[in-house]
Structures are given as structure tokens and as C-alpha cells.
C-alpha atoms as a PDB file:
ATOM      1  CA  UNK A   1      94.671  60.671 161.978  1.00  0.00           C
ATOM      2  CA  UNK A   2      91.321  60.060 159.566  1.00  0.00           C
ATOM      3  CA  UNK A   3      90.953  60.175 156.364  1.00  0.00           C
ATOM      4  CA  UNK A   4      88.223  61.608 154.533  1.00  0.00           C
ATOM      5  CA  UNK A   5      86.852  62.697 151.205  1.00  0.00           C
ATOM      6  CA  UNK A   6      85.120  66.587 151.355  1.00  0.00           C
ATOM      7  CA  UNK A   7      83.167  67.991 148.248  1.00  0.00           C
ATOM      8  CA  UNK A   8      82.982  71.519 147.928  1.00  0.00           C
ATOM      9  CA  UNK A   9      86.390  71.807 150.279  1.00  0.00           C
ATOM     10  CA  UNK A  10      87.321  75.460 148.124  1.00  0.00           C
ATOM     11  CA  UNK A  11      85.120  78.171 149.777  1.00  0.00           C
ATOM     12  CA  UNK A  12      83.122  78.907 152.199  1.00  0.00           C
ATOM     13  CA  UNK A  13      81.711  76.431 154.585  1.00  0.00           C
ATOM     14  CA  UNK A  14      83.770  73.542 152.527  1.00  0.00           C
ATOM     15  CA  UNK A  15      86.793  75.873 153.139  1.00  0.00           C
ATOM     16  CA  UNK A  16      85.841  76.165 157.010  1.00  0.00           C
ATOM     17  CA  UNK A  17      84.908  71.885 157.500  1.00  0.00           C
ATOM     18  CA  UNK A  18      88.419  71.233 155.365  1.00  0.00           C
ATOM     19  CA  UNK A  19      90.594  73.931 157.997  1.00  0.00           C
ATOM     20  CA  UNK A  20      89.293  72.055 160.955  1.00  0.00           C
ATOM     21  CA  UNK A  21      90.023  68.851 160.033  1.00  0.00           C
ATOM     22  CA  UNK A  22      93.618  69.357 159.369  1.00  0.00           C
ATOM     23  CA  UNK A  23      93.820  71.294 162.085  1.00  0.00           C
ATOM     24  CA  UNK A  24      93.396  67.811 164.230  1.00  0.00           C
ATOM     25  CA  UNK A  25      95.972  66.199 161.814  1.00  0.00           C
ATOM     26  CA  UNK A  26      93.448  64.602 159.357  1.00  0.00           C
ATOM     27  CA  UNK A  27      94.024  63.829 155.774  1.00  0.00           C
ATOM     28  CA  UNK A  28      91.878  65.856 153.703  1.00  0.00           C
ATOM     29  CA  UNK A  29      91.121  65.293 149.758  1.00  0.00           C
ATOM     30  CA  UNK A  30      88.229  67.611 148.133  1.00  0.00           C
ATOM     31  CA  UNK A  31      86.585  67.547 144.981  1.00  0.00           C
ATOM     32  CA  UNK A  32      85.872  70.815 143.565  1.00  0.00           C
ATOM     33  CA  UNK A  33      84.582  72.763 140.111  1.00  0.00           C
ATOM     34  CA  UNK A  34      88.617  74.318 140.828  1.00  0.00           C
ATOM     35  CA  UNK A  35      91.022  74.220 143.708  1.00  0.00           C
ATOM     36  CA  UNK A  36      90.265  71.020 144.732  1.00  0.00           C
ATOM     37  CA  UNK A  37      93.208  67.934 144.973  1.00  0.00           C
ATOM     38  CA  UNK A  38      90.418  66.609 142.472  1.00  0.00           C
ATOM     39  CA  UNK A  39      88.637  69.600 139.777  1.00  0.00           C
ATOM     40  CA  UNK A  40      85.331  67.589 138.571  1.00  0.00           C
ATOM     41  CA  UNK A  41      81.623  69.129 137.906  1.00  0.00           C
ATOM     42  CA  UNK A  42      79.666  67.570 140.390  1.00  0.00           C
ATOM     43  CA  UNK A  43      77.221  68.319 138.139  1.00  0.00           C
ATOM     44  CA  UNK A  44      78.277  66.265 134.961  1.00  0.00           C
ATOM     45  CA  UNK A  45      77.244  62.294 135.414  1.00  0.00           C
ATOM     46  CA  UNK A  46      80.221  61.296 133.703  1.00  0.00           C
ATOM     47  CA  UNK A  47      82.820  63.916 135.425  1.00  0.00           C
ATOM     48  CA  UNK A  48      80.943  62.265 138.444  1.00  0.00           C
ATOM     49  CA  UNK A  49      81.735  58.630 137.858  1.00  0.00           C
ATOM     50  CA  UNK A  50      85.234  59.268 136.410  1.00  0.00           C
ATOM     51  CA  UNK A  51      86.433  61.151 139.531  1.00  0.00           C
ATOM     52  CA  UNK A  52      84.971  58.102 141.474  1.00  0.00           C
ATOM     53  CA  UNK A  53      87.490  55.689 139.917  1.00  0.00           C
ATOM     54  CA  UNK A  54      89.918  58.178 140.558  1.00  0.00           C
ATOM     55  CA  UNK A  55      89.663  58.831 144.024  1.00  0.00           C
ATOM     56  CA  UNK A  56      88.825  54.647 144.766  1.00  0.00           C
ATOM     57  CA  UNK A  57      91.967  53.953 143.020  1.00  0.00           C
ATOM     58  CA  UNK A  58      94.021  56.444 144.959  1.00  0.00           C
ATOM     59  CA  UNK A  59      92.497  56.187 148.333  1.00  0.00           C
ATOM     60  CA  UNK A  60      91.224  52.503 148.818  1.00  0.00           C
ATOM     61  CA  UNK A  61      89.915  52.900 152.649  1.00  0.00           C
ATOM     62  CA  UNK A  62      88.610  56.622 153.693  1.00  0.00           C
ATOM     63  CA  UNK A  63      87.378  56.998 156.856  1.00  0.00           C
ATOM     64  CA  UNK A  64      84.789  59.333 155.903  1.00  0.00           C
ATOM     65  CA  UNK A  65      83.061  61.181 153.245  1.00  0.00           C
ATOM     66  CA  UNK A  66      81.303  65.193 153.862  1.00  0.00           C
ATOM     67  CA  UNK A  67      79.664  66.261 150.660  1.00  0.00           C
ATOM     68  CA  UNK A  68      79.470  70.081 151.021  1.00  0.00           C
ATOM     69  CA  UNK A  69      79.560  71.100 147.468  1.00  0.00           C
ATOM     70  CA  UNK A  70      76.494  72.876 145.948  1.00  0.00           C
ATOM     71  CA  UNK A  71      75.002  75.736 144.332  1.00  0.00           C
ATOM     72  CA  UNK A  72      71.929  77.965 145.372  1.00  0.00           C
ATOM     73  CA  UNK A  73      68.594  79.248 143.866  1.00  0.00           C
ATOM     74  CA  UNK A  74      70.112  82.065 141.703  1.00  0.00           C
ATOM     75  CA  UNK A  75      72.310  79.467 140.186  1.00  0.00           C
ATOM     76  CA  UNK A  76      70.829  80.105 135.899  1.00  0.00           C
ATOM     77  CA  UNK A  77      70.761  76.781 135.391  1.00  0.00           C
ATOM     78  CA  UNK A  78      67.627  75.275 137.365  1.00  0.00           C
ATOM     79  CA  UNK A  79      68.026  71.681 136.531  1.00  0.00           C
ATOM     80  CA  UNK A  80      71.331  71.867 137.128  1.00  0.00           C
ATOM     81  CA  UNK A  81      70.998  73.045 140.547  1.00  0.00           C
ATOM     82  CA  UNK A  82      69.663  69.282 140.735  1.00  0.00           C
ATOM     83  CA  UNK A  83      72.509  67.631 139.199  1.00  0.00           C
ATOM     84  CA  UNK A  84      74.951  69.100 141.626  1.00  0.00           C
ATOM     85  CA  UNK A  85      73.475  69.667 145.061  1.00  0.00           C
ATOM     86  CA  UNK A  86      71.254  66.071 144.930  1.00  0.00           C
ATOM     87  CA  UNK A  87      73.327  63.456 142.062  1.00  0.00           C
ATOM     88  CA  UNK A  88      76.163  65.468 143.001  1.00  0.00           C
ATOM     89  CA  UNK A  89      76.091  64.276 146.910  1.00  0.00           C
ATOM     90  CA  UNK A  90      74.492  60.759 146.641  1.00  0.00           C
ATOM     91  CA  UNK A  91      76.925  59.510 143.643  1.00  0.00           C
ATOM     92  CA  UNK A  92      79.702  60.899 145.119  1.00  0.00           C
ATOM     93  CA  UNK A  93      78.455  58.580 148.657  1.00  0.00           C
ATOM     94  CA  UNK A  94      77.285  55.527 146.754  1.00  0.00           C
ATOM     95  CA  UNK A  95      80.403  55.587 144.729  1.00  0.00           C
ATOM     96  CA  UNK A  96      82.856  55.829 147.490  1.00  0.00           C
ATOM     97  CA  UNK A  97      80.773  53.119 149.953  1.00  0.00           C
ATOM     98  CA  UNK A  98      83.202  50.446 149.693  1.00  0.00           C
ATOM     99  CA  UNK A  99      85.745  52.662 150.198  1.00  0.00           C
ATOM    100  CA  UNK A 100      84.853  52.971 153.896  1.00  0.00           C
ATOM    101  CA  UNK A 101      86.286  51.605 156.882  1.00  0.00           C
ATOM    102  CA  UNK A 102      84.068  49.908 160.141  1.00  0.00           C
ATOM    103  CA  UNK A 103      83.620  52.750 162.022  1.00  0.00           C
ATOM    104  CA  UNK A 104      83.375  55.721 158.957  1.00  0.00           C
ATOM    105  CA  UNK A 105      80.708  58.246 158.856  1.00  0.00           C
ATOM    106  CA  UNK A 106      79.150  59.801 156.830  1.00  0.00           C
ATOM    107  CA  UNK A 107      77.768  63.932 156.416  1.00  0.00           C
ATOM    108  CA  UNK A 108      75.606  65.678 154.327  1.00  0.00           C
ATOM    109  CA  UNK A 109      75.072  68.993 153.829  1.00  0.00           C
ATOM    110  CA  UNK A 110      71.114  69.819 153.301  1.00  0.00           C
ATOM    111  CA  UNK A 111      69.770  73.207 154.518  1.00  0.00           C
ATOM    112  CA  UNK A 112      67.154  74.772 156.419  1.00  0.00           C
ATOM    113  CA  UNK A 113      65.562  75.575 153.513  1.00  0.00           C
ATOM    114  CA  UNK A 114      64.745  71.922 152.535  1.00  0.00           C
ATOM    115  CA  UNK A 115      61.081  71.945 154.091  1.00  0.00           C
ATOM    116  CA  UNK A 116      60.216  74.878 151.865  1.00  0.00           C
ATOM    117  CA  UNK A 117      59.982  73.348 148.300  1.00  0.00           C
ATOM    118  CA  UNK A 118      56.830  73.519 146.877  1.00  0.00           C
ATOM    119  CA  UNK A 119      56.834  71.101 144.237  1.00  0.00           C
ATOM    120  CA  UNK A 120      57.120  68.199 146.091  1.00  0.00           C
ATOM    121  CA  UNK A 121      56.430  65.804 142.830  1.00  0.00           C
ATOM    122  CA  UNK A 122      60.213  67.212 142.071  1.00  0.00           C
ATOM    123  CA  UNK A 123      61.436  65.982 145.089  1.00  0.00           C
ATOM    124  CA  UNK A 124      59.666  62.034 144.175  1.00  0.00           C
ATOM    125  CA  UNK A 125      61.289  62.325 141.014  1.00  0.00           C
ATOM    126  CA  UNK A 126      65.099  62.570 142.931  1.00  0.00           C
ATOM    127  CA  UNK A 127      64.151  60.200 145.222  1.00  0.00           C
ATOM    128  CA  UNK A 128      62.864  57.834 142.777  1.00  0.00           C
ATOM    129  CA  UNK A 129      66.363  57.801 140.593  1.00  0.00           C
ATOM    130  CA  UNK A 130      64.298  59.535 137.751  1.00  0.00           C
ATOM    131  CA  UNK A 131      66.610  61.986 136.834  1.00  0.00           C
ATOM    132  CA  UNK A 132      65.007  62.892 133.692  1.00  0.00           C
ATOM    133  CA  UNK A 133      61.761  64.013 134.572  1.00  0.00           C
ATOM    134  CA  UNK A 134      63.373  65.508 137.342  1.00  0.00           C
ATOM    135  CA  UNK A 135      65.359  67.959 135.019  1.00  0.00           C
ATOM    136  CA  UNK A 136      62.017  68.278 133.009  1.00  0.00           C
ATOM    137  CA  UNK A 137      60.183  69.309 135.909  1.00  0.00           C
ATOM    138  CA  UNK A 138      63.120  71.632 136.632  1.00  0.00           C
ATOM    139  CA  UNK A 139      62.436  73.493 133.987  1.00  0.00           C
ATOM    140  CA  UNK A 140      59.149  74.909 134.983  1.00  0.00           C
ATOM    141  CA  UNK A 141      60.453  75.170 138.394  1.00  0.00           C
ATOM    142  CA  UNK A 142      61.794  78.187 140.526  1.00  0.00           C
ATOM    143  CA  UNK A 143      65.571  78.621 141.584  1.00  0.00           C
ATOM    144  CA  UNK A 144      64.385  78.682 145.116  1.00  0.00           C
ATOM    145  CA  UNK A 145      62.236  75.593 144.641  1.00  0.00           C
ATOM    146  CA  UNK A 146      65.032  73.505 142.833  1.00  0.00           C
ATOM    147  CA  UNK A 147      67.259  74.245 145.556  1.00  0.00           C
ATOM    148  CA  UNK A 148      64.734  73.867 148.625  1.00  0.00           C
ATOM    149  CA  UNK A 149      63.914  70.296 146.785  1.00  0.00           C
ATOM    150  CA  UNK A 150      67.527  69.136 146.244  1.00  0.00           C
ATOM    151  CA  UNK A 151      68.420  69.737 150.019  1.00  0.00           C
ATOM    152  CA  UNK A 152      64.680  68.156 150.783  1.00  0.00           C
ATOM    153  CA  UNK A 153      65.839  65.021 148.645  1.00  0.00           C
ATOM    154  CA  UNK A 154      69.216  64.933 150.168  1.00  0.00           C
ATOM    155  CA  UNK A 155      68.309  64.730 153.953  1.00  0.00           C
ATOM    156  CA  UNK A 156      65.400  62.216 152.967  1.00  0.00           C
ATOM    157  CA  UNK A 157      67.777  59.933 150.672  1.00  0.00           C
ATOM    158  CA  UNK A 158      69.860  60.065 153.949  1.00  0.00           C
ATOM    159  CA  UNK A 159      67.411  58.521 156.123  1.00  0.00           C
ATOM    160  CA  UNK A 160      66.842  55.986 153.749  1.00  0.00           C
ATOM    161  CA  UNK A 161      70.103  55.090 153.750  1.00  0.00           C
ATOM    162  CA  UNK A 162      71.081  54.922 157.557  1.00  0.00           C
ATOM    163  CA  UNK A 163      69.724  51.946 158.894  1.00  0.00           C
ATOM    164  CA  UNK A 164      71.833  49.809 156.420  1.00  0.00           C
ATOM    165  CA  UNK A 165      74.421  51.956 156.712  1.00  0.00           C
ATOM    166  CA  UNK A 166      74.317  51.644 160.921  1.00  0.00           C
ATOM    167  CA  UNK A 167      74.005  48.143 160.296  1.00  0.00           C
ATOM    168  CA  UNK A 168      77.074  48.075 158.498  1.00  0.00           C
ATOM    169  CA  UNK A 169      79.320  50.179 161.118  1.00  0.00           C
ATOM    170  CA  UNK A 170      78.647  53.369 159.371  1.00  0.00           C
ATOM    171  CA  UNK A 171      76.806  56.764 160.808  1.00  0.00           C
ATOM    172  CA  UNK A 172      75.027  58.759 157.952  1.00  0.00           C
ATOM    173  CA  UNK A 173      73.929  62.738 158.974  1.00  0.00           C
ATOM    174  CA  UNK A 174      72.874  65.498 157.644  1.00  0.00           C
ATOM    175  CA  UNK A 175      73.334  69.444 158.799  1.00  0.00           C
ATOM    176  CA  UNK A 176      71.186  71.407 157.603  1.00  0.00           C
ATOM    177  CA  UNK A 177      72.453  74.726 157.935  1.00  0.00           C
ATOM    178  CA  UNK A 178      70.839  78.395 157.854  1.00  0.00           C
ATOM    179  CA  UNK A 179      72.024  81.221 156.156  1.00  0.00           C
ATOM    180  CA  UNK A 180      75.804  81.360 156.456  1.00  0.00           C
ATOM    181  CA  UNK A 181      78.046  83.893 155.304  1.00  0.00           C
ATOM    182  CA  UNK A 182      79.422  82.768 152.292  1.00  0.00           C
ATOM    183  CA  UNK A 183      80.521  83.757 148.735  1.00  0.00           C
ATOM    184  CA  UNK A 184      77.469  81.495 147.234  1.00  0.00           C
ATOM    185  CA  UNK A 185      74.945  83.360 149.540  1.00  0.00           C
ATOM    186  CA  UNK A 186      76.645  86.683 149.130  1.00  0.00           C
ATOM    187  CA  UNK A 187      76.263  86.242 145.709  1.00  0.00           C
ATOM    188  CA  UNK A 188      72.465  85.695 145.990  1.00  0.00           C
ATOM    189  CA  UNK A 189      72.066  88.486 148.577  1.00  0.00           C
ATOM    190  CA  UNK A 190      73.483  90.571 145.697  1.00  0.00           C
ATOM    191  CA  UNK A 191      71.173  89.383 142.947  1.00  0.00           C
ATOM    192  CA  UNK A 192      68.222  91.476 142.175  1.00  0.00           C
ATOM    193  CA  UNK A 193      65.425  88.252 141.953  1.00  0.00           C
ATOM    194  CA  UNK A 194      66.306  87.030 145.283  1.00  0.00           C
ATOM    195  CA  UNK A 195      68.310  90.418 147.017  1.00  0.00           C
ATOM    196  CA  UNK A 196      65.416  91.784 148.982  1.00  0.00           C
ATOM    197  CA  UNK A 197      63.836  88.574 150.100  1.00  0.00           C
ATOM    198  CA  UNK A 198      67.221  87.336 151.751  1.00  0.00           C
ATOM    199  CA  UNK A 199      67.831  90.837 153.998  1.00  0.00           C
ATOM    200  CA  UNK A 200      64.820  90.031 155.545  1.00  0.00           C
ATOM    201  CA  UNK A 201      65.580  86.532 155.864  1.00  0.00           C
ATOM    202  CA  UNK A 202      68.932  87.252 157.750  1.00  0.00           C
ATOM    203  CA  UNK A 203      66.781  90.051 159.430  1.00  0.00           C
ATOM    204  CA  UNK A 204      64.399  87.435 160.778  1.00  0.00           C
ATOM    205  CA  UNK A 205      66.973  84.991 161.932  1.00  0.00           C
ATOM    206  CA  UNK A 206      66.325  84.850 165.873  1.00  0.00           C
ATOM    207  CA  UNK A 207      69.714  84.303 167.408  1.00  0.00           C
ATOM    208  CA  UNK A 208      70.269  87.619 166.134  1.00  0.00           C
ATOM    209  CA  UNK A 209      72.953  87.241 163.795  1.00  0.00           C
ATOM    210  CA  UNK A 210      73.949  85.124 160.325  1.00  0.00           C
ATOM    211  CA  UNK A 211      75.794  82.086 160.656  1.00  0.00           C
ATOM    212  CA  UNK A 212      79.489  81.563 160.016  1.00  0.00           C
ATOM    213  CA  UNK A 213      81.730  78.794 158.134  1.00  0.00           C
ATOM    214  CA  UNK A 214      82.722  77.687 161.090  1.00  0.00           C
ATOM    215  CA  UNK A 215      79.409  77.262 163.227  1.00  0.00           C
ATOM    216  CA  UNK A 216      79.220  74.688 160.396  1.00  0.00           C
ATOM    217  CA  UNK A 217      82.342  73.266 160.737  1.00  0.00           C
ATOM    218  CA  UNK A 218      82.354  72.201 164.205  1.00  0.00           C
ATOM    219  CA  UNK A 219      79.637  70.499 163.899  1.00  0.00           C
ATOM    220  CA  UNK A 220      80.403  68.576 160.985  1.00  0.00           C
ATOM    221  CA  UNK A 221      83.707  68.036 163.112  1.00  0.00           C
ATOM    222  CA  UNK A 222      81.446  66.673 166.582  1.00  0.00           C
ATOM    223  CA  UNK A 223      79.301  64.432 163.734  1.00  0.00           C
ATOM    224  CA  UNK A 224      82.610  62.826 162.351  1.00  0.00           C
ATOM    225  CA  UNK A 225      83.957  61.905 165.975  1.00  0.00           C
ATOM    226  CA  UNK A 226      83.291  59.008 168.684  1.00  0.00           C
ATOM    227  CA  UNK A 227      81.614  61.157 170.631  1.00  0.00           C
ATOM    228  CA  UNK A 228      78.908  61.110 168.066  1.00  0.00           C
ATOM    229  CA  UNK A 229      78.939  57.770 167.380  1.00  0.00           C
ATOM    230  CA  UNK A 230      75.235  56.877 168.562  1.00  0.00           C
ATOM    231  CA  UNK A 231      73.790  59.570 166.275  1.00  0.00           C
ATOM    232  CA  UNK A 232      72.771  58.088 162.870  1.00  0.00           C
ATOM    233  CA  UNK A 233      70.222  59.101 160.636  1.00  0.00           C
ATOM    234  CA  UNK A 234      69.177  62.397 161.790  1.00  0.00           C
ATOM    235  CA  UNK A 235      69.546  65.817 159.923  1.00  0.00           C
ATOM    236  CA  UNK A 236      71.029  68.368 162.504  1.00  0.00           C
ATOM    237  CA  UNK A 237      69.426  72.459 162.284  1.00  0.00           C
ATOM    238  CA  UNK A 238      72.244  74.837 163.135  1.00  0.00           C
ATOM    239  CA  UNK A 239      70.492  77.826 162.239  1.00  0.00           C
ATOM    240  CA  UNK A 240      69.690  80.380 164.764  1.00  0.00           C
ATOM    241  CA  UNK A 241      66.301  79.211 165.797  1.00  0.00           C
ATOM    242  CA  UNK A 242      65.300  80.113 162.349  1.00  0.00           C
ATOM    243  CA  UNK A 243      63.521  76.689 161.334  1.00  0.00           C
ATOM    244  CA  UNK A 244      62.014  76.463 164.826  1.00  0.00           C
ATOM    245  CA  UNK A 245      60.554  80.380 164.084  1.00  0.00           C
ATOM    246  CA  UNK A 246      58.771  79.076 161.018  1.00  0.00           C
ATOM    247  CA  UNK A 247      57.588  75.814 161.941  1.00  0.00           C
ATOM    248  CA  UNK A 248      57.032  76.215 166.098  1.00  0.00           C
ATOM    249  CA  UNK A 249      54.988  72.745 166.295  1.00  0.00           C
ATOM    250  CA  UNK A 250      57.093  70.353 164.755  1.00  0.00           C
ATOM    251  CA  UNK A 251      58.501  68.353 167.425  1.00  0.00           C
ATOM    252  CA  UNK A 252      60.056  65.471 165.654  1.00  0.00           C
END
């Protein structure tokens, strides 16, 4: 039986990763806005560090850590789409580092959506640690962008990470999922900015049908055991063909 620490463990794909690990007999404690073992904004710096101590003092040695908690582009709140999905996954992993055992891994959720930002000089700002400028930029920015860039930032801030990590006898990864029934995307399918442009997102998507929780969650289940352990560093499409639709040259 593992351990591991899951952000965003309430609904939807969260909800789906969290059912599959217990159904192999793993411990399971999520962080959550609400209905989590832990209720913290992700998106608050000091809600961020002071579930941290929590969760260290609690559970000294995790075996893993699977930040799945986020918010998407019709979230009102642009710059806080930032805070959450981007400061939200890499404090929660930085924080709990020492927490992890030889052997722990290590998953991120980013998004197929991630190559499609636009403002790339919001994605430096992330990655740089400028969190300021990054909200300021944020401002001027579109839902879609601020969420495209956060997922962007997340997946690169991974591979940054994973050699040290590997070197330490941990596997970083990131999934980057397509669209996936959920009550966040039903939510935007429903919103009138963004309603019209996601039915004929889902109605490009070539396998034919939208993703599920679970496509999600077995994966994130293969990434967390052995038989994954020579995969580090590497963000993982499961989306239909849909990224390989839009960008049919990109090899690596």
C-alpha cells in the first residue's frame, strides 16, 4: 500500500485518480477548495504554505504527490487562474519534496491545451518565479490564454525539474489531458464566451468521442507504478488524437 498526496481529489478527474487508487488499497489524502481531508485555496500563497506544514507534519514520508486541482478559462478571475493551476501545483510539489520516499513519483496534470497560449512572455514570467508581473500581465490576458499558459508553465517547470528529481530516485510526469467530461468543462461548455467554441472542439476530437475521468485515471495510475519506472520527465497526451490533429509534424 502507497501513500500519496492528490490535489483536486473532489470532482471530476481528481474524483476518478482518488477512486482508483484506493481501489488498489492506497492511502489517499487530497487537498481541495471543499471536500478534501485538507479544504485550502490552492490559490491563496499563504493557504498554500500553511496546508504544507500541515500535511508534512501529519504525513512525514508520502510516496507520491498528483496535483490535479485547477480551474479553466471561464474561471472570472484571470490571474487567479495562475495562482491555482501553476503556484498552486509547483508549491504544493516543492513543499512536499522532502516528504518523499526513494522510489516516489511524481504527476502533473497540464492539458492539451498548453501549446496554445499566445502570450508566451506570460508563460516566462511563471517560469521565472515572477509572480507579480505574471498577475499583471494576467490582467490584459484572455481566460483561454491564462489557462493554456498555466498548463504550458506546468509541463515545462516539470522538465526542469526531472533530471534532479531522477537523480534523486524520483519520476516527475505530466498528463496532459484533452477535453474530459467534467463539471469544470461542463461548466465552460455552458458559458456563453467560450460555449460554441468548445462543441466544436469536442466535435473535432478524432477518436470520436470526449474523454472520461477515468481515461485519466489509469494513466495517472500506470505513471505512479514500477512498471513506469523508466519514464521521467515526459508530459503524456491522452486526448483522442486531438493534439496530433492540430500539430501533425511535431515528432518530439
Amino acid at each position: 500500500m502507497a501513500k500519496y498526496v492528490l490535489t483536486g481529489g473532489a470532482t471530476g478527474i481528481g474524483a476518478a485518480i482518488k477512486a482508483a487508487l484506493l481501489a488498489d488499497q492506497n492511502e489517499v489524502i487530497t487537498l481541495d477548495i471543499r471536500d478534501g481531508d485538507y479544504d485550502v485555496d490552492l490559490g491563496d500563497a499563504e493557504a498554500r504554505a500553511q496546508v504544507i506544514a500541515r500535511v508534512k507534519a501529519d504525513h512525514p514520508k508520502l510516496d507520491g504527490v498528483i496535483t490535479c486541482a485547477g480551474v479553466a478559462s471561464h474561471f472570472p478571475n484571470t490571474g487567479k487562474i495562475l495562482s491555482i493551476n501553476y503556484w498552486g501545483t509547483i508549491d504544493i510539489v516543492l513543499g512536499l519534496r522532502e516528504t518523499l520516499t526513494q522510489g516516489g513519483r511524481i504527476v502533473l496534470i497540464s492539458s492539451n491545451s498548453a501549446p496554445q497560449c499566445t502570450r508566451p512572455e506570460l508563460v516566462d514570467a511563471m517560469l521565472s518565479g515572477d509572480e507579480s508581473t505574471a498577475l499583471e500581465l494576467a490582467h490584459s490576458a484572455s481566460g483561454h490564454d491564462c489557462y493554456s499558459g498555466s498548463k504550458q508553465a506546468v509541463a515545462r517547470w516539470m522538465r526542469r525539474q526531472a533530471p534532479d528529481l531522477a537523480r534523486a530516485g524520483i519520476n516527475i510526469n505530466a498528463v496532459a489531458p484533452g477535453y474530459i467530461e467534467t463539471p469544470m468543462t461542463q461548466a465552460v461548455a455552458q458559458s456563453a464566451e467560450y460555449g460554441d467554441a468548445i462543441k466544436q472542439f469536442v466535435a473535432s476530437i478524432p477518436i470520436g468521442r470526449p474523454g472520461l475521468p477515468a481515461d485519466i485515471a489509469y494513466l495517472v495510475q500506470f505513471l505512479l507504478s514500477e512498471k513506469a519506472s523508466f519514464i521521467a520527465g515526459t508530459t503524456i497526451f491522452a486526448d483522442g488524437a486531438h493534439d496530433a490533429l492540430f500539430r501533425p509534424e511535431l515528432t518530439l
